[in-house]
C-alpha atoms as a PDB file:
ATOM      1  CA  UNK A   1       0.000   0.000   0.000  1.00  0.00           C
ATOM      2  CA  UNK A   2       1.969   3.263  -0.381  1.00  0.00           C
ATOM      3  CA  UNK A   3       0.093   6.713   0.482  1.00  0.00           C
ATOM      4  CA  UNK A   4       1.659  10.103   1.038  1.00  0.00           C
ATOM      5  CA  UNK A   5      -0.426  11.988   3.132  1.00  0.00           C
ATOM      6  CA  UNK A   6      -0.374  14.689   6.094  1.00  0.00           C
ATOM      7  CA  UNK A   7      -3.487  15.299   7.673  1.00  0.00           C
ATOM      8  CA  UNK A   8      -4.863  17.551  10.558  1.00  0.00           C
ATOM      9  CA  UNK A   9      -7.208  16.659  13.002  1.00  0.00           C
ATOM     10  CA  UNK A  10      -8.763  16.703  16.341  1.00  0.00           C
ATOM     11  CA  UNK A  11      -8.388  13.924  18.941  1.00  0.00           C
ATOM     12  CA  UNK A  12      -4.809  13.244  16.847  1.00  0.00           C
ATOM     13  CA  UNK A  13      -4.365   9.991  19.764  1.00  0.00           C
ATOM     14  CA  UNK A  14      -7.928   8.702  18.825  1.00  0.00           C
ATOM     15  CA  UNK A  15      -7.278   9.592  14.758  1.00  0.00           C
ATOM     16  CA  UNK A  16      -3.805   7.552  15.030  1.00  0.00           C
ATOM     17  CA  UNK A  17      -5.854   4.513  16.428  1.00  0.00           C
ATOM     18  CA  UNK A  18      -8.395   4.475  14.137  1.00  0.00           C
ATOM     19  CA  UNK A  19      -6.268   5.434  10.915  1.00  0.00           C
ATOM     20  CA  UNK A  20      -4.272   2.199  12.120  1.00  0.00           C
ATOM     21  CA  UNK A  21      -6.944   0.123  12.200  1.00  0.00           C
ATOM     22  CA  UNK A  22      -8.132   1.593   9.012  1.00  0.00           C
ATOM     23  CA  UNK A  23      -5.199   0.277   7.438  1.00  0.00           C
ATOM     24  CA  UNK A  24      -3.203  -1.993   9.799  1.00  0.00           C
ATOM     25  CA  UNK A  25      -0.485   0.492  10.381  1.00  0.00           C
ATOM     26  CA  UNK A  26       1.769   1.198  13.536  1.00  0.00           C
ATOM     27  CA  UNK A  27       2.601   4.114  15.128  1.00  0.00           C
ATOM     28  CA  UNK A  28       6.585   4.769  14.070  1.00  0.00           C
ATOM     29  CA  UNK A  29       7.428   8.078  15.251  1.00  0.00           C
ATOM     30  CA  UNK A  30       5.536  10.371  17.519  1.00  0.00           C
ATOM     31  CA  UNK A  31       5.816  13.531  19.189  1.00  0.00           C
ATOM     32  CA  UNK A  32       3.296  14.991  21.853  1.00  0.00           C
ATOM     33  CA  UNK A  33       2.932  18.267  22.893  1.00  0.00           C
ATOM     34  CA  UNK A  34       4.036  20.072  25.430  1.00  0.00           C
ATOM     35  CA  UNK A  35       1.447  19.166  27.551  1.00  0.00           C
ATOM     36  CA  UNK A  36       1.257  15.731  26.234  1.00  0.00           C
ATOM     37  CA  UNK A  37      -2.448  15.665  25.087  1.00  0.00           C
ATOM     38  CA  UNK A  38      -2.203  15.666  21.237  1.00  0.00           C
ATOM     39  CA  UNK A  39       0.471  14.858  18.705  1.00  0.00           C
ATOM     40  CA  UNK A  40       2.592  17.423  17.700  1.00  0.00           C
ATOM     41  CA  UNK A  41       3.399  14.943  14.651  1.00  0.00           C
ATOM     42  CA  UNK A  42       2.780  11.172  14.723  1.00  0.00           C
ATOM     43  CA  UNK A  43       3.544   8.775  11.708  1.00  0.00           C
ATOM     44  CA  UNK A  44       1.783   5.644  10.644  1.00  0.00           C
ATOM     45  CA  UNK A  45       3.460   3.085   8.898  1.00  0.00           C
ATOM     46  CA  UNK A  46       2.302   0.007   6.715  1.00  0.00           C
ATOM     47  CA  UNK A  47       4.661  -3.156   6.467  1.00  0.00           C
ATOM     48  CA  UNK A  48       7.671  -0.906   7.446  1.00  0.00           C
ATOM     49  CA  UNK A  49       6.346   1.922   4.726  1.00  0.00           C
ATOM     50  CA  UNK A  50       5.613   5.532   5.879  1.00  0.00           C
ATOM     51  CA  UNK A  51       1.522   5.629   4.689  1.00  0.00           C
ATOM     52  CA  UNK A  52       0.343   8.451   7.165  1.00  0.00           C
ATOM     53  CA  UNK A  53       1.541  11.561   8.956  1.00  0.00           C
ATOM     54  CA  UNK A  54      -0.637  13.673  10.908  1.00  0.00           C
ATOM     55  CA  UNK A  55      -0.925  16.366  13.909  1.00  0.00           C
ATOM     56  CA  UNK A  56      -3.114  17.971  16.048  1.00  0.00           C
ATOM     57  CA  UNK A  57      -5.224  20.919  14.304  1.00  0.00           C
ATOM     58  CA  UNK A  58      -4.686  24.286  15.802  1.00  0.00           C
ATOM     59  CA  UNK A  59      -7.530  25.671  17.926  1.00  0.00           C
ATOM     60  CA  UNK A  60      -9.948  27.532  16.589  1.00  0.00           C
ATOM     61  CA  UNK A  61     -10.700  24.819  13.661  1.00  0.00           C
ATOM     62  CA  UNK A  62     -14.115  25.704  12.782  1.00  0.00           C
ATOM     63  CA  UNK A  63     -14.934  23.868   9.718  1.00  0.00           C
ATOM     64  CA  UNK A  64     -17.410  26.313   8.256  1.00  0.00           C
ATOM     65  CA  UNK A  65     -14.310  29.025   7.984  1.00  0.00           C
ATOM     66  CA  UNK A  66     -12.589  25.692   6.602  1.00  0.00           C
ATOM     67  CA  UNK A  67     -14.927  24.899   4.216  1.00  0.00           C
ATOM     68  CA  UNK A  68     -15.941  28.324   3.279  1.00  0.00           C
ATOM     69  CA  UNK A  69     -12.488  28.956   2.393  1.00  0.00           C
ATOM     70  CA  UNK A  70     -11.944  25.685   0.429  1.00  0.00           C
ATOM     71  CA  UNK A  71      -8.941  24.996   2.959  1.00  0.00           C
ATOM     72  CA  UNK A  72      -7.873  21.541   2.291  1.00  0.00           C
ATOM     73  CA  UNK A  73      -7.748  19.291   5.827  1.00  0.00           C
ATOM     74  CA  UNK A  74      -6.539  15.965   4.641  1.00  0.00           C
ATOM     75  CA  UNK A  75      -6.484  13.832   0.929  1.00  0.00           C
ATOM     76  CA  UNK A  76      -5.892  10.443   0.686  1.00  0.00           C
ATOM     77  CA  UNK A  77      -4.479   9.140  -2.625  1.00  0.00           C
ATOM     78  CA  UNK A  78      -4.141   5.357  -1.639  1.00  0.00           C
ATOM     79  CA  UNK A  79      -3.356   2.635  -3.789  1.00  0.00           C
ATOM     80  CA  UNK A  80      -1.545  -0.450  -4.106  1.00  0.00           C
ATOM     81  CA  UNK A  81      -3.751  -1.489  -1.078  1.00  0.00           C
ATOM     82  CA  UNK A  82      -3.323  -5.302  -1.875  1.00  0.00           C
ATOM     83  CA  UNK A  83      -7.327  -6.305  -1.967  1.00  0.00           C
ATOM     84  CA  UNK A  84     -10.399  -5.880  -2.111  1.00  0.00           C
ATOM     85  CA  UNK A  85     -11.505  -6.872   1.333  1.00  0.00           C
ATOM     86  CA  UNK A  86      -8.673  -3.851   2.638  1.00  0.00           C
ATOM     87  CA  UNK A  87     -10.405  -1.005   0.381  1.00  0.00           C
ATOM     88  CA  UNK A  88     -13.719  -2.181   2.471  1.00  0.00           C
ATOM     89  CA  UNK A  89     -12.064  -2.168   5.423  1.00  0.00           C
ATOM     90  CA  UNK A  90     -11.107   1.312   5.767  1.00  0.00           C
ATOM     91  CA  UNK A  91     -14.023   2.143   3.675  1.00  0.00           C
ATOM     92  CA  UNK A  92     -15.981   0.958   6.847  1.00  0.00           C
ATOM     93  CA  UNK A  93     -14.200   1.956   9.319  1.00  0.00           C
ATOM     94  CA  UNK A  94     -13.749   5.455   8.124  1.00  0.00           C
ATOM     95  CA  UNK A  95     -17.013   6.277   6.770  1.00  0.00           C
ATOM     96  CA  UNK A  96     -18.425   5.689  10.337  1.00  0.00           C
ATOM     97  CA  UNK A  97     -19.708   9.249  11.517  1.00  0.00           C
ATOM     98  CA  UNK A  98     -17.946  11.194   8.269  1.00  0.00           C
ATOM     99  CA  UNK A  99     -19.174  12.852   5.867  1.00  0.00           C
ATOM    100  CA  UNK A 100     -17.947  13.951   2.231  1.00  0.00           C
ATOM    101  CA  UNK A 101     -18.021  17.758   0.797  1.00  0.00           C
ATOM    102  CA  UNK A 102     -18.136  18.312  -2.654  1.00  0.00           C
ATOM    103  CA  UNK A 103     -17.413  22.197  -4.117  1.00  0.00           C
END
């Protein structure tokens, strides 16, 4: 599977668990912040591959300023994923409570 992506989010300890279950990767390199409540940067890796880097968005993130200003948040351009049964996977996993935009 190869993806090159860098996303920001909220909850980035809760987004790293379920991006790895998404797509069976591992946390390889992390750092917290300060505090140690979010990732500063964290990256997910697939069969030793880097797939997934992402970090903590920056307070305020309202996503109507987001989306009225066509500010990207995250793209995933993933292929090579191996099977079917994986596109379903994350498919499943990740559609759970999202939600797609189109402009």
């Amino acid at each position: 599977m190869k993806n090159d992506t860098q996303v920001y989010v909220k909850s980035s300890f809760e987004a790293a668990e379920m991006y790895g279950k998404a797509f069976g990767a591992e946390i390889t390199f992390e750092v917290k912040n300060d505090t140690e409540t979010a990732y500063a940067h964290c990256e997910l890796s697939v069969n030793g591959e880097g797939f997934l880097a992402l970090s903590e968005a920056a307070n305020p993130c309202d996503i109507n300023i987001v989306h009225k200003m066509k500010w990207e948040t995250m793209t995933f351009n993933v292929f090579e994923m191996g099977s079917e049964e994986a596109v379903y996977n994350a498919f499943n996993i990740l559609s759970d409570g999202g939600g797609l935009q189109y402009n």
